[in-house]
C-alpha atoms as a PDB file:
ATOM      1  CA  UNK A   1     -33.629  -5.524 167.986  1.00  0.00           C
ATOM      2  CA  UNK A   2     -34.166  -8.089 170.813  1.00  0.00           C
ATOM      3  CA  UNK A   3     -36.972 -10.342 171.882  1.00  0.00           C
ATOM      4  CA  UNK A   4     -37.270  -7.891 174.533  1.00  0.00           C
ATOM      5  CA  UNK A   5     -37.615  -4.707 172.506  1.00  0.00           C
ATOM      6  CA  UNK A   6     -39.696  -6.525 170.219  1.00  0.00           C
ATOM      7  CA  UNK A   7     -42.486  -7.203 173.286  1.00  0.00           C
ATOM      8  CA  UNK A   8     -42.236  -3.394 174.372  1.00  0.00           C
ATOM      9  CA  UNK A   9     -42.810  -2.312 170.967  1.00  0.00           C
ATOM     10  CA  UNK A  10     -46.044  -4.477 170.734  1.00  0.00           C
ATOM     11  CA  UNK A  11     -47.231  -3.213 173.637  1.00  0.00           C
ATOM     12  CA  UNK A  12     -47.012   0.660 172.009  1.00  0.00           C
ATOM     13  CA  UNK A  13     -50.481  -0.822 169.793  1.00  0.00           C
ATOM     14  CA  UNK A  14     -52.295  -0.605 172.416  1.00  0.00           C
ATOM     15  CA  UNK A  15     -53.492  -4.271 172.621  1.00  0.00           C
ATOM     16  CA  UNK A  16     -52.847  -7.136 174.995  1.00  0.00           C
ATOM     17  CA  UNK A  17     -50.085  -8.679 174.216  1.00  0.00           C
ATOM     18  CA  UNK A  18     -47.636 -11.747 175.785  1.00  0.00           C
ATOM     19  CA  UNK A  19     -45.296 -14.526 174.590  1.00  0.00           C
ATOM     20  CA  UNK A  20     -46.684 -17.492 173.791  1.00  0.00           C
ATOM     21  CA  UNK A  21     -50.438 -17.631 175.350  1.00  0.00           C
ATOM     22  CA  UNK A  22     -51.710 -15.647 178.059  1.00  0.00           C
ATOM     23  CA  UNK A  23     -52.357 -17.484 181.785  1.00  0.00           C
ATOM     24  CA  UNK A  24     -56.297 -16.572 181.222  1.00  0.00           C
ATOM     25  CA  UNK A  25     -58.882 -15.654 179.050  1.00  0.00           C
ATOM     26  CA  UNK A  26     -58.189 -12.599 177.235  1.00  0.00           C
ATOM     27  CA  UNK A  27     -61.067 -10.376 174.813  1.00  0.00           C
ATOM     28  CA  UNK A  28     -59.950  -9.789 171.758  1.00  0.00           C
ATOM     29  CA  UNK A  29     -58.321  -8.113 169.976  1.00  0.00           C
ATOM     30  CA  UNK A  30     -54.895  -9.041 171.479  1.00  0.00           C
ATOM     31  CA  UNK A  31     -51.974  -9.873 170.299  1.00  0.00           C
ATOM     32  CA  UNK A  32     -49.735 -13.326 170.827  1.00  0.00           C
ATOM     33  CA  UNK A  33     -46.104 -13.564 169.334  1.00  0.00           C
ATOM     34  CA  UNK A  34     -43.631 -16.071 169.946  1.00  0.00           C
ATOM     35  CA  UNK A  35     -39.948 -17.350 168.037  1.00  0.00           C
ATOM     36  CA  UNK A  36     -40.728 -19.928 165.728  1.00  0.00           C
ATOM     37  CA  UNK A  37     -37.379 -21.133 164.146  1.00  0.00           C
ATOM     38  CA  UNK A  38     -33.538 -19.901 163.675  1.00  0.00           C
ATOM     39  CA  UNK A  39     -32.279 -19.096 160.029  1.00  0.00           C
ATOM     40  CA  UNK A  40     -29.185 -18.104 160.782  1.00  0.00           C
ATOM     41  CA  UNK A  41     -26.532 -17.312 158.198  1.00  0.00           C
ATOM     42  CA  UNK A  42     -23.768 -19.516 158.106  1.00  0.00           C
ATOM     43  CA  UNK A  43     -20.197 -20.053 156.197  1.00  0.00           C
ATOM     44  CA  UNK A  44     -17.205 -22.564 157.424  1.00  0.00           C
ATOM     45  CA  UNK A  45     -18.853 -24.363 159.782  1.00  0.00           C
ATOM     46  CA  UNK A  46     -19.884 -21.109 162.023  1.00  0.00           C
ATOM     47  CA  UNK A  47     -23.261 -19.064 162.568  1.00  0.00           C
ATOM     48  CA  UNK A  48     -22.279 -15.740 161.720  1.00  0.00           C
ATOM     49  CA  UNK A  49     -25.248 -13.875 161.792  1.00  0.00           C
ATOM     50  CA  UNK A  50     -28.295 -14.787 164.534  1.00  0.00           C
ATOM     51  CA  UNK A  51     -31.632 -14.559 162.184  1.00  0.00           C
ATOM     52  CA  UNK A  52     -34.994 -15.184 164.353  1.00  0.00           C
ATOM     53  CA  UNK A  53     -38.239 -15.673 162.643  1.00  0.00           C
ATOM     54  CA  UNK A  54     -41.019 -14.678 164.850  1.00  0.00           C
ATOM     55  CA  UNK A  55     -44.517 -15.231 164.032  1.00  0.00           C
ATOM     56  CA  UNK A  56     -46.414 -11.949 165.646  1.00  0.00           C
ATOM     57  CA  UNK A  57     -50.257 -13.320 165.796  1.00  0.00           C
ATOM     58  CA  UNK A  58     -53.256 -10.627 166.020  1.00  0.00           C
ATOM     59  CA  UNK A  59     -56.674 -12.413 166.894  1.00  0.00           C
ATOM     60  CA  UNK A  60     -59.977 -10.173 166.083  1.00  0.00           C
ATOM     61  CA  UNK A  61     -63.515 -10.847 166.916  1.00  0.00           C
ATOM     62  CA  UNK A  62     -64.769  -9.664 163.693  1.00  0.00           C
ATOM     63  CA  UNK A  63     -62.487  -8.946 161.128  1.00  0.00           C
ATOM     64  CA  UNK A  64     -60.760  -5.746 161.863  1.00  0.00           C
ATOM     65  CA  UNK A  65     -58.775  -3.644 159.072  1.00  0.00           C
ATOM     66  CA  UNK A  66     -58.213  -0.839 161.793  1.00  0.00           C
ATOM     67  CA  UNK A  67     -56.010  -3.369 164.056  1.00  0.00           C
ATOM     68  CA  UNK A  68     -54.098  -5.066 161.151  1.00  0.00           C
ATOM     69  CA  UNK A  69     -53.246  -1.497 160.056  1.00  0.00           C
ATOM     70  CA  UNK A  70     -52.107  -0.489 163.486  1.00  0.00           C
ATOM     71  CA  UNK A  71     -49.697  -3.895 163.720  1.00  0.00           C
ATOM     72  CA  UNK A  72     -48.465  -3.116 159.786  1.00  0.00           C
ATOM     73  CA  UNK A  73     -47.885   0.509 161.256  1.00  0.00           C
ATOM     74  CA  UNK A  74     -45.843  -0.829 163.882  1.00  0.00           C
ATOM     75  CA  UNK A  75     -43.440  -3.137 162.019  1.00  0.00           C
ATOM     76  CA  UNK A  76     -42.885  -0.916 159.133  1.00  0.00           C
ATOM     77  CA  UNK A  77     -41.674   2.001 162.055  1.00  0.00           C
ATOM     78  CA  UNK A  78     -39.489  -0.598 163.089  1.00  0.00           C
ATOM     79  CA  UNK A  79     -38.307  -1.644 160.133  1.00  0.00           C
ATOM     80  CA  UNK A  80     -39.186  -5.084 160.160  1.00  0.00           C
ATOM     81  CA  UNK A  81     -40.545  -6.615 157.010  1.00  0.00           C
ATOM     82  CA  UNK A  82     -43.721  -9.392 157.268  1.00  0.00           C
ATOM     83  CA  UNK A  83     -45.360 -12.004 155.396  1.00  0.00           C
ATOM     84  CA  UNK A  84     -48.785 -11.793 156.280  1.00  0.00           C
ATOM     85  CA  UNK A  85     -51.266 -15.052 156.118  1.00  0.00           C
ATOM     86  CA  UNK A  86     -55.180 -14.827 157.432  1.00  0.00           C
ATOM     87  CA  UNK A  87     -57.433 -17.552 158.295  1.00  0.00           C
ATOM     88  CA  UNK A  88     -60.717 -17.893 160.504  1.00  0.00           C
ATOM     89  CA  UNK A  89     -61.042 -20.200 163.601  1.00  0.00           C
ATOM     90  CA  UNK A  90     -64.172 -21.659 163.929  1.00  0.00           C
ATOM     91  CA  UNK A  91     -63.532 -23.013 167.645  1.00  0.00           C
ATOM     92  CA  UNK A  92     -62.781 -19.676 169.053  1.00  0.00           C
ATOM     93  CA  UNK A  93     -64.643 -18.127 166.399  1.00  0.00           C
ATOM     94  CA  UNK A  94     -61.994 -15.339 166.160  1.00  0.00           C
ATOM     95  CA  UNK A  95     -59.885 -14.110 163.661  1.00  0.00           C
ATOM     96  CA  UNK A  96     -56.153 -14.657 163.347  1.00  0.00           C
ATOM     97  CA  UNK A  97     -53.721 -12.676 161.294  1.00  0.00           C
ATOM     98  CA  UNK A  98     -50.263 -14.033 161.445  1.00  0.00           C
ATOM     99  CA  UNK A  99     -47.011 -11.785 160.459  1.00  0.00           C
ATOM    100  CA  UNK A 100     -44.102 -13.688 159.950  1.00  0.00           C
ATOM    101  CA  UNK A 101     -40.861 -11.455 160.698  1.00  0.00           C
ATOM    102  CA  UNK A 102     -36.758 -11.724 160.774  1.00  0.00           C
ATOM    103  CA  UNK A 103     -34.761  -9.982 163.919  1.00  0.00           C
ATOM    104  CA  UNK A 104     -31.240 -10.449 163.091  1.00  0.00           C
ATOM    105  CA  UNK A 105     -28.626 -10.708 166.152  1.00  0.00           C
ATOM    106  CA  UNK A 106     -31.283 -10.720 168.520  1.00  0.00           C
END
């Protein structure tokens, strides 16, 4: 899977969705995803396999089982395992549910 694919597959929720931030306000829920560090395998001095962790973030007015669900849906259809984290923030007064997830050779 690539970056690319990953985006069009997001967009198949049926939320918002861009890399990174969007250029103006947006009402949740939406969704925000963006690479967030290489952990490629290596041997001999040589990256053999690309791995790229993505965090995927879905922010929620109120917190929102029917969304998370729909996003879980998603990446288990395509295959991609998460770690999931949750927290509440108070500025934006929104919730934000993180999925961390592995593309590898994308």
């Amino acid at each position: 899977m690539t970056q690319a694919e990953l985006y069009q597959a997001l967009k198949t929720i049926g939320y918002p969705v861009a890399y990174g931030s969007f250029s103006s306000p947006v009402t949740p829920p939406f969704i925000i995803y963006q690479f967030a560090y290489s952990n490629d395998m290596m041997a001999d001095n040589v990256n053999y396999v690309a791995i790229d962790d993505f965090q995927i973030e879905l922010y929620t007015a109120k917190k929102d089982l029917a969304a998370e669900q729909k996003v879980q849906d998603k990446l288990k259809e395509l295959g991609l395992p998460y770690r999931k984290f949750e927290t509440y923030l108070d500025e934006e007064k929104v919730y934000q549910i993180l999925y961390e997830i592995q593309i590898l050779g994308g």
